[in-house]
C-alpha atoms as a PDB file:
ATOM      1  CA  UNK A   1    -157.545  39.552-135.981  1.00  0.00           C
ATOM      2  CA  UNK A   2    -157.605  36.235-133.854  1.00  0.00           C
ATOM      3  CA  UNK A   3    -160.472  36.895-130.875  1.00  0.00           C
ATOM      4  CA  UNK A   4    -160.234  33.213-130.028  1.00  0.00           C
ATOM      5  CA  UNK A   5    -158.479  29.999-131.254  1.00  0.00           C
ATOM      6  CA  UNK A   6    -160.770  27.502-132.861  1.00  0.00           C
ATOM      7  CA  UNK A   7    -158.560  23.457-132.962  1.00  0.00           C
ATOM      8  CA  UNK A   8    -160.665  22.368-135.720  1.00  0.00           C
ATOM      9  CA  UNK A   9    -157.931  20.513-137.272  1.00  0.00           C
ATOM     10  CA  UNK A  10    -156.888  18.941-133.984  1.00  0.00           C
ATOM     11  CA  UNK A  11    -160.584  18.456-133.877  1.00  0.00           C
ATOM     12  CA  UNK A  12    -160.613  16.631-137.250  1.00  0.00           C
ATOM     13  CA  UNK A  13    -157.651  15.018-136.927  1.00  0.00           C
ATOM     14  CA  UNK A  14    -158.126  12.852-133.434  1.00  0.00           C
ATOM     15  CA  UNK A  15    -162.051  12.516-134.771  1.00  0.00           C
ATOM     16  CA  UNK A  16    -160.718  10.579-138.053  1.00  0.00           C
ATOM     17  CA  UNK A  17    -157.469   9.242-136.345  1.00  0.00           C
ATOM     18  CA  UNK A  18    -159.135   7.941-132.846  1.00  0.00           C
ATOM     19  CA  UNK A  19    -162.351   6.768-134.061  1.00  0.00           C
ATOM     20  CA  UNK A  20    -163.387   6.684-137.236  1.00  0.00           C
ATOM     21  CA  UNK A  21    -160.564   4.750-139.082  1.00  0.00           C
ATOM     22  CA  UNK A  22    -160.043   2.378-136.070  1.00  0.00           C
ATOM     23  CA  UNK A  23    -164.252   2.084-135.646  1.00  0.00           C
ATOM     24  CA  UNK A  24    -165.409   1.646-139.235  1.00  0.00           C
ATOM     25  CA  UNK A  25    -162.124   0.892-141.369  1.00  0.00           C
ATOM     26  CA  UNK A  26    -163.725  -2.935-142.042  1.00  0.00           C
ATOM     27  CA  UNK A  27    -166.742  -1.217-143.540  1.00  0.00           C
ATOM     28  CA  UNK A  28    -165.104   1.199-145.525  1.00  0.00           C
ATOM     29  CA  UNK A  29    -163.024  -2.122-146.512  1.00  0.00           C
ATOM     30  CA  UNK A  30    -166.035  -3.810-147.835  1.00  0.00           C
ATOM     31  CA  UNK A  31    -167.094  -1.155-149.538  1.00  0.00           C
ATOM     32  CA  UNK A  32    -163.995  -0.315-151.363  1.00  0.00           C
ATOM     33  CA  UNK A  33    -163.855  -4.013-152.148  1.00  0.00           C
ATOM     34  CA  UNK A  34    -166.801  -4.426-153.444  1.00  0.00           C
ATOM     35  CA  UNK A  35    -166.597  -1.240-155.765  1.00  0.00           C
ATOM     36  CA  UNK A  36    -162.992  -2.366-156.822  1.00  0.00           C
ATOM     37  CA  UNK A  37    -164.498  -5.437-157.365  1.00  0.00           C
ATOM     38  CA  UNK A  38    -167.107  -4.110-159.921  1.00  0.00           C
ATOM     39  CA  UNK A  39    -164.882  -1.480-161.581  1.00  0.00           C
ATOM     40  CA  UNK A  40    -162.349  -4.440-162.405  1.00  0.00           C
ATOM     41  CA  UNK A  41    -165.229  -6.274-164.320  1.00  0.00           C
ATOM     42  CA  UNK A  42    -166.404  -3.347-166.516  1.00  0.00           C
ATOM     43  CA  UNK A  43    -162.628  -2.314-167.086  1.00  0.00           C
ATOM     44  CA  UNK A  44    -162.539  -6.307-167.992  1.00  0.00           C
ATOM     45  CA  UNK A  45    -165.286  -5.802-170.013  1.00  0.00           C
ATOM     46  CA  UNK A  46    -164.730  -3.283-171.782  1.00  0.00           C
ATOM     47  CA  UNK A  47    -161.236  -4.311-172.423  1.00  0.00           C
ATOM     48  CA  UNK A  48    -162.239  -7.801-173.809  1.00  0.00           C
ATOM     49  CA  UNK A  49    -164.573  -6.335-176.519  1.00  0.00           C
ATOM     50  CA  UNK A  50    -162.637  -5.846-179.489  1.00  0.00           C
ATOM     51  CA  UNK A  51    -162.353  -2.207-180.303  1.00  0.00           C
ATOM     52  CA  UNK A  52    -163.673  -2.599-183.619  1.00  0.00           C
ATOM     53  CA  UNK A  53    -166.691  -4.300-182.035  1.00  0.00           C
ATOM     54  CA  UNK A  54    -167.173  -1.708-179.720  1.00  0.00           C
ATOM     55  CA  UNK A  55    -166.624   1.220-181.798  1.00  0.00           C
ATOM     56  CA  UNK A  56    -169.423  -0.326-184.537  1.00  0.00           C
ATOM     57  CA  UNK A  57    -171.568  -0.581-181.504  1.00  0.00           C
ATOM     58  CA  UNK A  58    -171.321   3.143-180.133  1.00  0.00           C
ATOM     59  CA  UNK A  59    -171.473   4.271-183.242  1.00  0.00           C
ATOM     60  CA  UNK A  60    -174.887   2.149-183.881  1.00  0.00           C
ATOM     61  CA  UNK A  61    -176.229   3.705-180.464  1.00  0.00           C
ATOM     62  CA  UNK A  62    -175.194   7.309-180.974  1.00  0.00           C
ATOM     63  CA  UNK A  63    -177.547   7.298-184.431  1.00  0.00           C
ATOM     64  CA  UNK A  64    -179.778   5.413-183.331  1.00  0.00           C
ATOM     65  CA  UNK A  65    -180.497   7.872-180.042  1.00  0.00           C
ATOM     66  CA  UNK A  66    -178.838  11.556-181.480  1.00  0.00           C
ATOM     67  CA  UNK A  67    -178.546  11.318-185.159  1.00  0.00           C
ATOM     68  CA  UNK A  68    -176.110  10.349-188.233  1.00  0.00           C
ATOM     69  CA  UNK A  69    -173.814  14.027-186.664  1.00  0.00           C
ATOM     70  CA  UNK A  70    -173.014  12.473-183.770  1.00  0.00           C
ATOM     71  CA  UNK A  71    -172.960   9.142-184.917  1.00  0.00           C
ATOM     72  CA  UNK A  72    -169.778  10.452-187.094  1.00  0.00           C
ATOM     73  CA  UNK A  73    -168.346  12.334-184.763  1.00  0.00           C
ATOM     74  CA  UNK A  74    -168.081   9.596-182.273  1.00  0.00           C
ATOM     75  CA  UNK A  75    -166.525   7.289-184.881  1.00  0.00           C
ATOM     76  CA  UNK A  76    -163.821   9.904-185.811  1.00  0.00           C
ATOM     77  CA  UNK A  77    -163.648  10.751-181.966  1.00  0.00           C
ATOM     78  CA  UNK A  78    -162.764   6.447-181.373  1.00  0.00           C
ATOM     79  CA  UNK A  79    -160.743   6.033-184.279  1.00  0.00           C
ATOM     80  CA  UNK A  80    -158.554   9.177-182.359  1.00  0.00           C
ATOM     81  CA  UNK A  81    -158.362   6.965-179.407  1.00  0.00           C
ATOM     82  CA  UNK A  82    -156.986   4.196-181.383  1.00  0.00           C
ATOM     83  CA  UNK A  83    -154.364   6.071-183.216  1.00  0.00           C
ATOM     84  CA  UNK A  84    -152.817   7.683-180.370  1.00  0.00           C
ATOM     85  CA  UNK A  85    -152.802   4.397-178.244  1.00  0.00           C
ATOM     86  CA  UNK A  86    -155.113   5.580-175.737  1.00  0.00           C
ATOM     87  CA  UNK A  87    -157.663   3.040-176.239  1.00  0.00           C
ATOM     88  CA  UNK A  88    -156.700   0.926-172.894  1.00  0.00           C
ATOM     89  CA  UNK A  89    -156.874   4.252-170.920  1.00  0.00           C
ATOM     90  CA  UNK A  90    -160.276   5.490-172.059  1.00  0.00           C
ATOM     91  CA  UNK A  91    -161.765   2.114-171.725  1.00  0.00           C
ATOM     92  CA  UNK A  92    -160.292   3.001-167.693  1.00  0.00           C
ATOM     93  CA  UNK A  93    -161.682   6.173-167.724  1.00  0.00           C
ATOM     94  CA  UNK A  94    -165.006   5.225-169.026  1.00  0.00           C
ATOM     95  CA  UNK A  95    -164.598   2.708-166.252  1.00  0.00           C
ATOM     96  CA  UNK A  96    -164.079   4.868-163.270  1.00  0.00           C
ATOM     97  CA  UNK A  97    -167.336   6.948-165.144  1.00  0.00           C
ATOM     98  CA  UNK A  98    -170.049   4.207-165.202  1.00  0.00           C
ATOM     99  CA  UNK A  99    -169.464   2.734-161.631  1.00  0.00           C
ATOM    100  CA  UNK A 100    -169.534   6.427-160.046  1.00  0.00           C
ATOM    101  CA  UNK A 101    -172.156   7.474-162.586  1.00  0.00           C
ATOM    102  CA  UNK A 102    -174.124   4.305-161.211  1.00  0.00           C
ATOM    103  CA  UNK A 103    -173.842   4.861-157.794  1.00  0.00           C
ATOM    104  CA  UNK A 104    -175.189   8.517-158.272  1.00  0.00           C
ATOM    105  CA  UNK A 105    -178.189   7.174-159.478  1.00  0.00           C
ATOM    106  CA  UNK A 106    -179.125   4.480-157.251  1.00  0.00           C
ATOM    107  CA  UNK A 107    -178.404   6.938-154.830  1.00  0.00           C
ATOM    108  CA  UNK A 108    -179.248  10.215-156.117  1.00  0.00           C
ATOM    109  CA  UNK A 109    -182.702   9.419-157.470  1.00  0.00           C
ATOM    110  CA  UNK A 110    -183.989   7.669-154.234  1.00  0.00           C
ATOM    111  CA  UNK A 111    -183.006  10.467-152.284  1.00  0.00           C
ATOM    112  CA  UNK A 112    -184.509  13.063-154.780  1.00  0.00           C
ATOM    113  CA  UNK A 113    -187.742  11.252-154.722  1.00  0.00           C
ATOM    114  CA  UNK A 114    -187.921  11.459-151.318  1.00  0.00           C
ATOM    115  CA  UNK A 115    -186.874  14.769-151.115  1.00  0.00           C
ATOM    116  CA  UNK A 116    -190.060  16.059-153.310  1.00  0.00           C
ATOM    117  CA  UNK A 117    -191.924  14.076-150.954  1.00  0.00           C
ATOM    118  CA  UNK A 118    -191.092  15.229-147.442  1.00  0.00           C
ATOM    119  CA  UNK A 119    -190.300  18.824-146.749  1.00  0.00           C
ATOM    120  CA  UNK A 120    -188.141  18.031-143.394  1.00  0.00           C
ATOM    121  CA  UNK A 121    -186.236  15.450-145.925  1.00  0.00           C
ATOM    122  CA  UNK A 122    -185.786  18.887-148.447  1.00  0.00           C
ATOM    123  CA  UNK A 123    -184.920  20.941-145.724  1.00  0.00           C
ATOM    124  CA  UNK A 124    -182.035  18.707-144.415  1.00  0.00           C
ATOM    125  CA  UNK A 125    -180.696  17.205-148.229  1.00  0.00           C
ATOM    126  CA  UNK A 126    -180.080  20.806-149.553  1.00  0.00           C
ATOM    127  CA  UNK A 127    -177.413  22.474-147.194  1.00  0.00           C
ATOM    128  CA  UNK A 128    -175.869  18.821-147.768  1.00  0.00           C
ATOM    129  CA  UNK A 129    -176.190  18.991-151.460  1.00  0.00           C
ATOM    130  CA  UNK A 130    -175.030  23.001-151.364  1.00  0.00           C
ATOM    131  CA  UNK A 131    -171.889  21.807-149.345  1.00  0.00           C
ATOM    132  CA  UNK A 132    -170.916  19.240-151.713  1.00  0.00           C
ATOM    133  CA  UNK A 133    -171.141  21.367-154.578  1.00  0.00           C
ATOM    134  CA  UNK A 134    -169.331  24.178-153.505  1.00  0.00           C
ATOM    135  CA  UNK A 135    -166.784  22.776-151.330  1.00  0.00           C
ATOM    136  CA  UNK A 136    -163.399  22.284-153.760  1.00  0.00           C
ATOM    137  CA  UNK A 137    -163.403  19.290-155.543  1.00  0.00           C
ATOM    138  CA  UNK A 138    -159.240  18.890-154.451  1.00  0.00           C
ATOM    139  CA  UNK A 139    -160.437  18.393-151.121  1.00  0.00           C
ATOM    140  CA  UNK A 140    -162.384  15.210-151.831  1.00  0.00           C
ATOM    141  CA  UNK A 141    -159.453  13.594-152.226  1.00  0.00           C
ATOM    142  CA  UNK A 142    -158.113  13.839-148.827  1.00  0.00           C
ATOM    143  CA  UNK A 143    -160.824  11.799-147.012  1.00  0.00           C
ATOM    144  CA  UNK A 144    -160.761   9.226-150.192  1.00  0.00           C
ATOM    145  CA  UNK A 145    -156.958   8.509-149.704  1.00  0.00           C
ATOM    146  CA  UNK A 146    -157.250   7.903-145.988  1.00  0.00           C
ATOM    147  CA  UNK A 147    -160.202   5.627-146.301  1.00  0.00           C
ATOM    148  CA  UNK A 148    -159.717   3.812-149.543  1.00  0.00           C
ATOM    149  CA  UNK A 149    -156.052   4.150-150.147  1.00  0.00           C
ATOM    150  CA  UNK A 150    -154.922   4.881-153.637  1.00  0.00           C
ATOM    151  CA  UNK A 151    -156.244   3.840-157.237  1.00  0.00           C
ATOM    152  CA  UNK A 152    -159.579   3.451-158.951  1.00  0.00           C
ATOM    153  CA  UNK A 153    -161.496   3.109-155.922  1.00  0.00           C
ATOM    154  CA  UNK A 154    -160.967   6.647-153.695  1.00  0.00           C
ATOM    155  CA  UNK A 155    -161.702   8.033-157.380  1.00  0.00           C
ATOM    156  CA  UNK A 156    -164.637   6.635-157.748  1.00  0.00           C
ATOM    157  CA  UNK A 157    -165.541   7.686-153.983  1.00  0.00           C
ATOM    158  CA  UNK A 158    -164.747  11.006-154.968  1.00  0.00           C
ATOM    159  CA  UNK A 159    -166.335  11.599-157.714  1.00  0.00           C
ATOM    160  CA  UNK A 160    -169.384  10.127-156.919  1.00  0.00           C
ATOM    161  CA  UNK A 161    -169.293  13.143-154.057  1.00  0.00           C
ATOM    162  CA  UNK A 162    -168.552  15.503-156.851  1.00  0.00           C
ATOM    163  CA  UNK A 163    -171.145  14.514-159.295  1.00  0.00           C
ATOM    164  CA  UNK A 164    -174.293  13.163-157.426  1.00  0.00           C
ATOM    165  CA  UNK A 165    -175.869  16.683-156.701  1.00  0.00           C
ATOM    166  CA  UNK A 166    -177.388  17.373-159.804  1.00  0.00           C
ATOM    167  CA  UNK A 167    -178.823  13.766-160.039  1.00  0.00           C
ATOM    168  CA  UNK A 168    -180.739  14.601-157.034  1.00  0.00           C
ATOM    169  CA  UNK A 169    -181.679  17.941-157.139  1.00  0.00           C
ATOM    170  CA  UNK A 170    -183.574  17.845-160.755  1.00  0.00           C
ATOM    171  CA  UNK A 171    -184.876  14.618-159.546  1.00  0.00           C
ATOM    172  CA  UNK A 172    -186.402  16.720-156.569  1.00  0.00           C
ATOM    173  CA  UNK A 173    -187.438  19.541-159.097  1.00  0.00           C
ATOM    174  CA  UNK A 174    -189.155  16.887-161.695  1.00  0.00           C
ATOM    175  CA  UNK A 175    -190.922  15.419-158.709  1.00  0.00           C
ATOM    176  CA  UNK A 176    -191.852  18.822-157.791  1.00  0.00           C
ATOM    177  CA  UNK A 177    -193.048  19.775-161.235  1.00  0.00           C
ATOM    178  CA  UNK A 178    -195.474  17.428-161.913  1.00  0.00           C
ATOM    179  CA  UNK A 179    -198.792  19.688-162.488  1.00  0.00           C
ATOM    180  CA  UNK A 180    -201.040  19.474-159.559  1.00  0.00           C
ATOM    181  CA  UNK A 181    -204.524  18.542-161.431  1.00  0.00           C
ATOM    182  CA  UNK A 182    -203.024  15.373-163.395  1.00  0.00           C
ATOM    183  CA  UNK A 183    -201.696  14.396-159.184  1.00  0.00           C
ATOM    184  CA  UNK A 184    -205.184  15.208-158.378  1.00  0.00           C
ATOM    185  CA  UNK A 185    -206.879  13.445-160.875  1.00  0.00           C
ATOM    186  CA  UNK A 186    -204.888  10.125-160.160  1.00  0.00           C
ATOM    187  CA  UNK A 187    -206.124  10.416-156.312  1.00  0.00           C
ATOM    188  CA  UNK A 188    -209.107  10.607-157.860  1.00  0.00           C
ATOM    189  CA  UNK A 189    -208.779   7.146-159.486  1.00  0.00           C
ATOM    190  CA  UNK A 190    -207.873   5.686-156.469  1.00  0.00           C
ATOM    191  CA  UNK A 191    -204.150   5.894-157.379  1.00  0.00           C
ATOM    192  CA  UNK A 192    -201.712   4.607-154.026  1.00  0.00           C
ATOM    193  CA  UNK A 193    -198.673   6.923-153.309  1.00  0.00           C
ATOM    194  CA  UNK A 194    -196.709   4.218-155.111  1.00  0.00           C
ATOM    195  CA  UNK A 195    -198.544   3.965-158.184  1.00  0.00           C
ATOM    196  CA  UNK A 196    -198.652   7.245-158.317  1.00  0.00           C
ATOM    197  CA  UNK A 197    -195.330   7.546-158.460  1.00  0.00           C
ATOM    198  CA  UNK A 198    -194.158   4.751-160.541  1.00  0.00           C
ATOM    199  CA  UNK A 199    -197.282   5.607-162.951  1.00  0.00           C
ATOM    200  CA  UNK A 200    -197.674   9.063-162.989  1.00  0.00           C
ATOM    201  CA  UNK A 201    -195.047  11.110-161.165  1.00  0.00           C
ATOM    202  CA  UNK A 202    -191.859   9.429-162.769  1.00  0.00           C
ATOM    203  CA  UNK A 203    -192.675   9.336-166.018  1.00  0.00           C
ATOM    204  CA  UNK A 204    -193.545  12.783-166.677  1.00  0.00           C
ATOM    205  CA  UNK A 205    -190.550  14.009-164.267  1.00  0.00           C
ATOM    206  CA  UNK A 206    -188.490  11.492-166.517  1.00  0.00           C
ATOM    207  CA  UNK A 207    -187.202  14.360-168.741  1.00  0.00           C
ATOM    208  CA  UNK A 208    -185.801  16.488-165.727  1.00  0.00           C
ATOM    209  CA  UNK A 209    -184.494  13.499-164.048  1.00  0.00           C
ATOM    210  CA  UNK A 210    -182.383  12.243-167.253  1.00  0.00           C
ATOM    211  CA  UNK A 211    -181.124  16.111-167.219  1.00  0.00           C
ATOM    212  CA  UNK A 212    -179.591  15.142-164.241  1.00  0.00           C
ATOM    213  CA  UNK A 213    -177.995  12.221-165.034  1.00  0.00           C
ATOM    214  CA  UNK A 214    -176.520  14.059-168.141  1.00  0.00           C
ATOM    215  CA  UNK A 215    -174.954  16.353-165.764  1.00  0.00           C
ATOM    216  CA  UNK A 216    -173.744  13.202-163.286  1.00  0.00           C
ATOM    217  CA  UNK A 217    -171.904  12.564-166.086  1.00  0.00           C
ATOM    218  CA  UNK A 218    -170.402  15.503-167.101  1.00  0.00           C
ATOM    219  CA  UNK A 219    -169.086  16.458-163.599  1.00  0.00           C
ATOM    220  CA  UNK A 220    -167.640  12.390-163.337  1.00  0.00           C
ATOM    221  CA  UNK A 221    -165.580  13.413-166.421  1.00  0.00           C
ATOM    222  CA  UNK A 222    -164.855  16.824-165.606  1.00  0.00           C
ATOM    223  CA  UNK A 223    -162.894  15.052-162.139  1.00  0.00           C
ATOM    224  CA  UNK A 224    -160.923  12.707-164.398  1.00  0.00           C
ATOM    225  CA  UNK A 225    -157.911  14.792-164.308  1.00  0.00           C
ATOM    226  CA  UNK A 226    -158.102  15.353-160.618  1.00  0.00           C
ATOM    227  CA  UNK A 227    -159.075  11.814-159.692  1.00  0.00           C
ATOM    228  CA  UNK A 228    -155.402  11.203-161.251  1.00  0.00           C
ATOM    229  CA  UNK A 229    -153.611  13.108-158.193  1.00  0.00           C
ATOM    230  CA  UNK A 230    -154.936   9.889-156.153  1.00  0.00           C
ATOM    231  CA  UNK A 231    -154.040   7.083-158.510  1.00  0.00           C
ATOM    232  CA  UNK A 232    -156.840   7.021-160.939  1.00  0.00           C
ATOM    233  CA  UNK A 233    -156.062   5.403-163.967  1.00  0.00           C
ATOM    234  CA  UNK A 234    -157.252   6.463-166.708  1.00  0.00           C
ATOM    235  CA  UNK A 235    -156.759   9.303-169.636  1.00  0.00           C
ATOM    236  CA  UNK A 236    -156.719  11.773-166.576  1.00  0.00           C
ATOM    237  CA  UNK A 237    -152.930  10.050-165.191  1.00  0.00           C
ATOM    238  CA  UNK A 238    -152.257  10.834-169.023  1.00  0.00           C
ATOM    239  CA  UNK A 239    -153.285  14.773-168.579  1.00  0.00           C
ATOM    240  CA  UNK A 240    -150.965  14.682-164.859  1.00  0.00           C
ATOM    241  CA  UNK A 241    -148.024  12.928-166.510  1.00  0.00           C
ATOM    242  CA  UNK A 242    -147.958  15.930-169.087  1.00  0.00           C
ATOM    243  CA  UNK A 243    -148.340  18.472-167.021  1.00  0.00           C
ATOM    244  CA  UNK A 244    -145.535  17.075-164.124  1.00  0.00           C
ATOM    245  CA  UNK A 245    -143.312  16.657-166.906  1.00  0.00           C
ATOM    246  CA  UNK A 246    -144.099  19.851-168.865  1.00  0.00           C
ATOM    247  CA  UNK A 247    -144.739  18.061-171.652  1.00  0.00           C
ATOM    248  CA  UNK A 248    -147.737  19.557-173.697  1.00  0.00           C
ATOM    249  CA  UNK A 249    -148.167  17.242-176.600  1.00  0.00           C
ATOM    250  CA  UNK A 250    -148.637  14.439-174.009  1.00  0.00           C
ATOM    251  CA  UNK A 251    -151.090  17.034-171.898  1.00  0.00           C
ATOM    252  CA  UNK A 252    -153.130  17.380-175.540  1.00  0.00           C
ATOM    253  CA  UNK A 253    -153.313  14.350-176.597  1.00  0.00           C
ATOM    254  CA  UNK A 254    -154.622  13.169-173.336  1.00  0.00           C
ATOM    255  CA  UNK A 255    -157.169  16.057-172.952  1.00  0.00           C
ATOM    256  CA  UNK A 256    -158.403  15.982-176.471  1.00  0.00           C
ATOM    257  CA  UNK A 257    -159.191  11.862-175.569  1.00  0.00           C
ATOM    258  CA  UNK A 258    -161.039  13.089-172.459  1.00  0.00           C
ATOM    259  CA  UNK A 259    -162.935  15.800-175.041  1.00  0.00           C
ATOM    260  CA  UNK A 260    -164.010  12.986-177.277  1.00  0.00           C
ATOM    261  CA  UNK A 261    -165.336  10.604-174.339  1.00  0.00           C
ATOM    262  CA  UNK A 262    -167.226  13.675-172.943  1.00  0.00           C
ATOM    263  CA  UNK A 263    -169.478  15.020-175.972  1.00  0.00           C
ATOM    264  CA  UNK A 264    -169.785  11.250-177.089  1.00  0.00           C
ATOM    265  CA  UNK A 265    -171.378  10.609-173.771  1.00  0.00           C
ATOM    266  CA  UNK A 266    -173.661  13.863-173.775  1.00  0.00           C
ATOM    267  CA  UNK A 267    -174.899  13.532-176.872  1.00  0.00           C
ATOM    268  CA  UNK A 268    -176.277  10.020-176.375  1.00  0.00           C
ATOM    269  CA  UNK A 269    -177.555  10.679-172.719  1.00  0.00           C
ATOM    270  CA  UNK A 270    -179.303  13.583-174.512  1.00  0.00           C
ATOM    271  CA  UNK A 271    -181.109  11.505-177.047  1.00  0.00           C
ATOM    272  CA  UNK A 272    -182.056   8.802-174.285  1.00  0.00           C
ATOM    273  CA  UNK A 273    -183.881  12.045-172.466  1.00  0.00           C
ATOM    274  CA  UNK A 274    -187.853  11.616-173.652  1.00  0.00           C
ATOM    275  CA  UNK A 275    -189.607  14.726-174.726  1.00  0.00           C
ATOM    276  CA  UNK A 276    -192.433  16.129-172.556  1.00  0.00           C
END
């Protein structure tokens, strides 16, 4: 039952039509420049490594950081990529996952910090944070599209959205865990809020924060597939072209790359998290 009428998408619509695109479209041009511009040099990059190169040097990492397991696994999962001629596309992928994964923690972690540090900052960040995470990821992509166009850029855009909450909320909650007496005892010494932080704080929140970050990641891949509805390159546009054309070998082979890329990832974020 209708008790009154509500023009929230009239609302919406003249807000984003009227002003915003008109009033801050050549910011929202730099920006999408300059993140185009950096996703096209670590696409480059990774591209111009020789895969045999690259594999030897993941593989290195991944013992080196989790063990000889996953140091296997991720050369079996890489020589996969190679034989089904998906190497190009999870180079894009892995792409589109670094420059959003970066941007949720130059951003995340600052805003975490400062979080654990004021409570009016807490107060406002979490129905922000609560929003982002439980509003559909599908509808990320509407706002991306009309502000960034199509391609790698509105996916970046929106999966940094997607992913950055969990960067900042353990941030908060290692910030926030940091036992009281070792805080007082570096007061004590005559420790500055900055040192404090830097020297005490941070490191032994380090193990919650790189939690996080595990999890940034793991949501950025989890939107690879949807990022593909607006252009995204990548093993995800692999995943859509299967499923528009019905064609499940193609879907498969596509998700089984994306399968790889993610446990390869959490397994060596997991080793680069320090024990308490």
């Amino acid at each position: 039952m209708n008790y009154f009428y509500l023009p929230l998408e009239e609302w919406t619509n003249d807000f984003v039509n009227d002003w915003l695109i008109p009033t801050l479209g050549p910011f929202f041009d730099a920006i999408g420049g300059m993140i185009g511009s950096l996703l096209e040099w670590i696409n480059w990059m990774l591209n111009a490594i020789p895969a045999e190169i690259l594999t030897i040097i993941v593989v290195a990492l991944a013992w080196y950081l989790a063990g000889k397991g996953v140091a296997i696994f991720s050369l079996i999962g890489l020589l996969y990529l190679g034989s089904v001629d998906l190497w190009g596309e999870g180079m894009q992928t892995l792409a589109i996952i670094f420059v959003s994964t970066f941007l949720s923690i130059v951003i995340g972690i600052p805003i975490g910090i400062w979080s654990a540090k004021s409570e009016g900052v807490q107060r406002i960040v979490r129905p922000v944070l609560d929003f982002m995470q439980t509003l559909p990821s599908f509808v990320y992509l509407i706002p991306a599209i009309l502000l960034f166009g199509l391609g790698g850029v509105p996916a970046v855009i929106s999966t940094f959205v997607f992913a950055t909450p969990p960067c900042v909320r353990l941030t908060n909650l290692g910030i926030r865990q940091v036992p009281g007496d070792v805080v007082e005892a570096a007061r004590a010494f005559g420790s500055t809020s900055g040192q404090m932080l830097i020297k005490v704080q941070l490191p032994l929140a380090l193990p919650t924060i790189m939690a996080g970050v595990n999890q940034t990641i793991m949501l950025a891949l989890s939107m690879a597939v949807i990022a593909a509805m607006i252009g995204a390159p990548g093993l995800g546009s692999i995943v859509l072209s299967g499923i528009s054309s019905v064609n499940v070998g193609l879907g498969l082979v596509g998700g089984l790359g994306i399968v790889v890329l993610a446990i390869i990832l959490d397994r060596i974020t997991q080793g680069l998290k320090p024990e308490r």
